[in-house]
C-alpha atoms as a PDB file:
ATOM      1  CA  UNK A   1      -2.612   2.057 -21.405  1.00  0.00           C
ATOM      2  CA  UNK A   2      -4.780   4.411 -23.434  1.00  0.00           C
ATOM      3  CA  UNK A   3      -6.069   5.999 -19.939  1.00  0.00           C
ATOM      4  CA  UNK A   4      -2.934   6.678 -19.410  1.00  0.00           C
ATOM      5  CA  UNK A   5      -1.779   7.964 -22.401  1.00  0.00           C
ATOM      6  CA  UNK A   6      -4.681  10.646 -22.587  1.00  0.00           C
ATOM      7  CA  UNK A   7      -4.293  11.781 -18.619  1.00  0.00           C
ATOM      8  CA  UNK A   8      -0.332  12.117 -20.037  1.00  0.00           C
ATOM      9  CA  UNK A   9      -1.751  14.437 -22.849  1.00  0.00           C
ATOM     10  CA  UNK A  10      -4.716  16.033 -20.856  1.00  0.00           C
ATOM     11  CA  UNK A  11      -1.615  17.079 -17.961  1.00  0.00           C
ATOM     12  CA  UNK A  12       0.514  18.574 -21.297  1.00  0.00           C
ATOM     13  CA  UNK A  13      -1.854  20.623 -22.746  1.00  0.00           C
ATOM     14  CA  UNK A  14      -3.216  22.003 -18.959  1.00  0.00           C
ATOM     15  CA  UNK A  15       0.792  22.781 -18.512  1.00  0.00           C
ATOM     16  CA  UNK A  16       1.257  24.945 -22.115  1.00  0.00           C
ATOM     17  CA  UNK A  17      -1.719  26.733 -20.988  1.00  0.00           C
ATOM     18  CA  UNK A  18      -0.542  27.600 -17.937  1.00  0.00           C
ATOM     19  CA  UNK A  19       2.909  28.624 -19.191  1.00  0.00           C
ATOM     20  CA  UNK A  20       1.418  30.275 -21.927  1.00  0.00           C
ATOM     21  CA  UNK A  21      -0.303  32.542 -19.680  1.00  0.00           C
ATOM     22  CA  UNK A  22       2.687  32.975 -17.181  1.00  0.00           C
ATOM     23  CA  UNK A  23       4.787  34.125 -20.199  1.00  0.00           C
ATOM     24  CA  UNK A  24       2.167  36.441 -21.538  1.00  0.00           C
ATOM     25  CA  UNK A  25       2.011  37.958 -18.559  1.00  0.00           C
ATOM     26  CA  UNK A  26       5.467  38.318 -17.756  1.00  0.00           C
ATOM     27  CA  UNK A  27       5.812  39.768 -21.052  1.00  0.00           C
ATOM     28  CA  UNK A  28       3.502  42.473 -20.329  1.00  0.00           C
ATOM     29  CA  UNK A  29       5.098  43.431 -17.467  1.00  0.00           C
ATOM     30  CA  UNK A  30       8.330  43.559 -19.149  1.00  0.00           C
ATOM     31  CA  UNK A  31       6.549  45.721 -21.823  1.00  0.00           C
ATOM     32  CA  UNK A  32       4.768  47.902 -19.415  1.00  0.00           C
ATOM     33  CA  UNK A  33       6.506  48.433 -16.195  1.00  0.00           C
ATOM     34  CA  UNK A  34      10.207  47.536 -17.479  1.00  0.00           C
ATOM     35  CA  UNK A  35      11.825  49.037 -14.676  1.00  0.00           C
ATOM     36  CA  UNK A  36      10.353  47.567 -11.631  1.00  0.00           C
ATOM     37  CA  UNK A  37      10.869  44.153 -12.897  1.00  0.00           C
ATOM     38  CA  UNK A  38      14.606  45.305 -13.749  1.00  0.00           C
ATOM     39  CA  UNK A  39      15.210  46.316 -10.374  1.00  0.00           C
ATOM     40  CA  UNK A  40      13.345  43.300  -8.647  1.00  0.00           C
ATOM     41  CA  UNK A  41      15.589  41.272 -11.399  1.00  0.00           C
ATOM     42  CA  UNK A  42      18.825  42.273 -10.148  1.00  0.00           C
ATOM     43  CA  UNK A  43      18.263  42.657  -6.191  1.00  0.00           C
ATOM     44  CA  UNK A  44      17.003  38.985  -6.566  1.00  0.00           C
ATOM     45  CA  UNK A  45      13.423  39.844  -5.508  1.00  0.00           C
ATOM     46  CA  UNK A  46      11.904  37.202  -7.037  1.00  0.00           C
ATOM     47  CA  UNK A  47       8.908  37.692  -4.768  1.00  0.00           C
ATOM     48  CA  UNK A  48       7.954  41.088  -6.239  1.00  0.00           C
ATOM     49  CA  UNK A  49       7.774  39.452  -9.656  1.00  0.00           C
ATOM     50  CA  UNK A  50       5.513  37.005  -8.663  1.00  0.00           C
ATOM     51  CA  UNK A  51       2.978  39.029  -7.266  1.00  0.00           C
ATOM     52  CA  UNK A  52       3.199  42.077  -9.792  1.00  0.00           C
ATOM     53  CA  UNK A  53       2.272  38.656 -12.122  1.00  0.00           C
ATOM     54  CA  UNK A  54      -0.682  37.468  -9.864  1.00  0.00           C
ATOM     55  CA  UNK A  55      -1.560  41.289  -9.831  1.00  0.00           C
ATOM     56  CA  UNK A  56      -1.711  41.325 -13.677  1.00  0.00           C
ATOM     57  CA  UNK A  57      -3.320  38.260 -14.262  1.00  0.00           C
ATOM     58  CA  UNK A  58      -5.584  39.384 -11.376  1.00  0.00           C
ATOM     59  CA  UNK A  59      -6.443  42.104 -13.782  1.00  0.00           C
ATOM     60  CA  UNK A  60      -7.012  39.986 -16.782  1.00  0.00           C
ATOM     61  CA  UNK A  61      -9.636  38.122 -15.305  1.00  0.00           C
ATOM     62  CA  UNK A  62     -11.371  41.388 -13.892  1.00  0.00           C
ATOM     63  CA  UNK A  63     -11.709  42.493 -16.758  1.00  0.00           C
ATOM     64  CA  UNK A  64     -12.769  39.214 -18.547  1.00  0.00           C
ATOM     65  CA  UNK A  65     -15.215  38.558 -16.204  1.00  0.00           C
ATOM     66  CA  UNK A  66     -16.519  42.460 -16.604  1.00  0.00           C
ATOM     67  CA  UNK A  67     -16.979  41.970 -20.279  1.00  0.00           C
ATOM     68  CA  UNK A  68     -18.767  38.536 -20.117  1.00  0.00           C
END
């Protein structure tokens, strides 16, 4: 039982990271290019969204992996 109760935990915690970074990054795309994701928003291109998102995160670890 306690196996499974720390794979249980282990899965939660690798989840809120990932949404954690999915939300930061959707923030910043609202914050910085507002308009694109308005229009992709309301033509229902959720497509566009998800790869402006893979773009920016994309760019995060560019530059994370520069400065290391």
């Amino acid at each position: 039982m306690a196996t499974l109760t720390r794979t249980a935990l282990q899965l939660n915690a690798a989840l809120g990271i990932v949404c954690t970074v999915a939300a930061g990054a959707m923030m910043s795309l609202v914050l910085t290019r507002p308009e694109r994701i308005a229009v992709a928003v309301a033509q229902h291109e959720y497509g566009a969204i998800v790869s402006a998102m893979a773009a920016e995160l994309a760019g995060w670890l560019h530059a994370l992996l520069r400065f290391l």
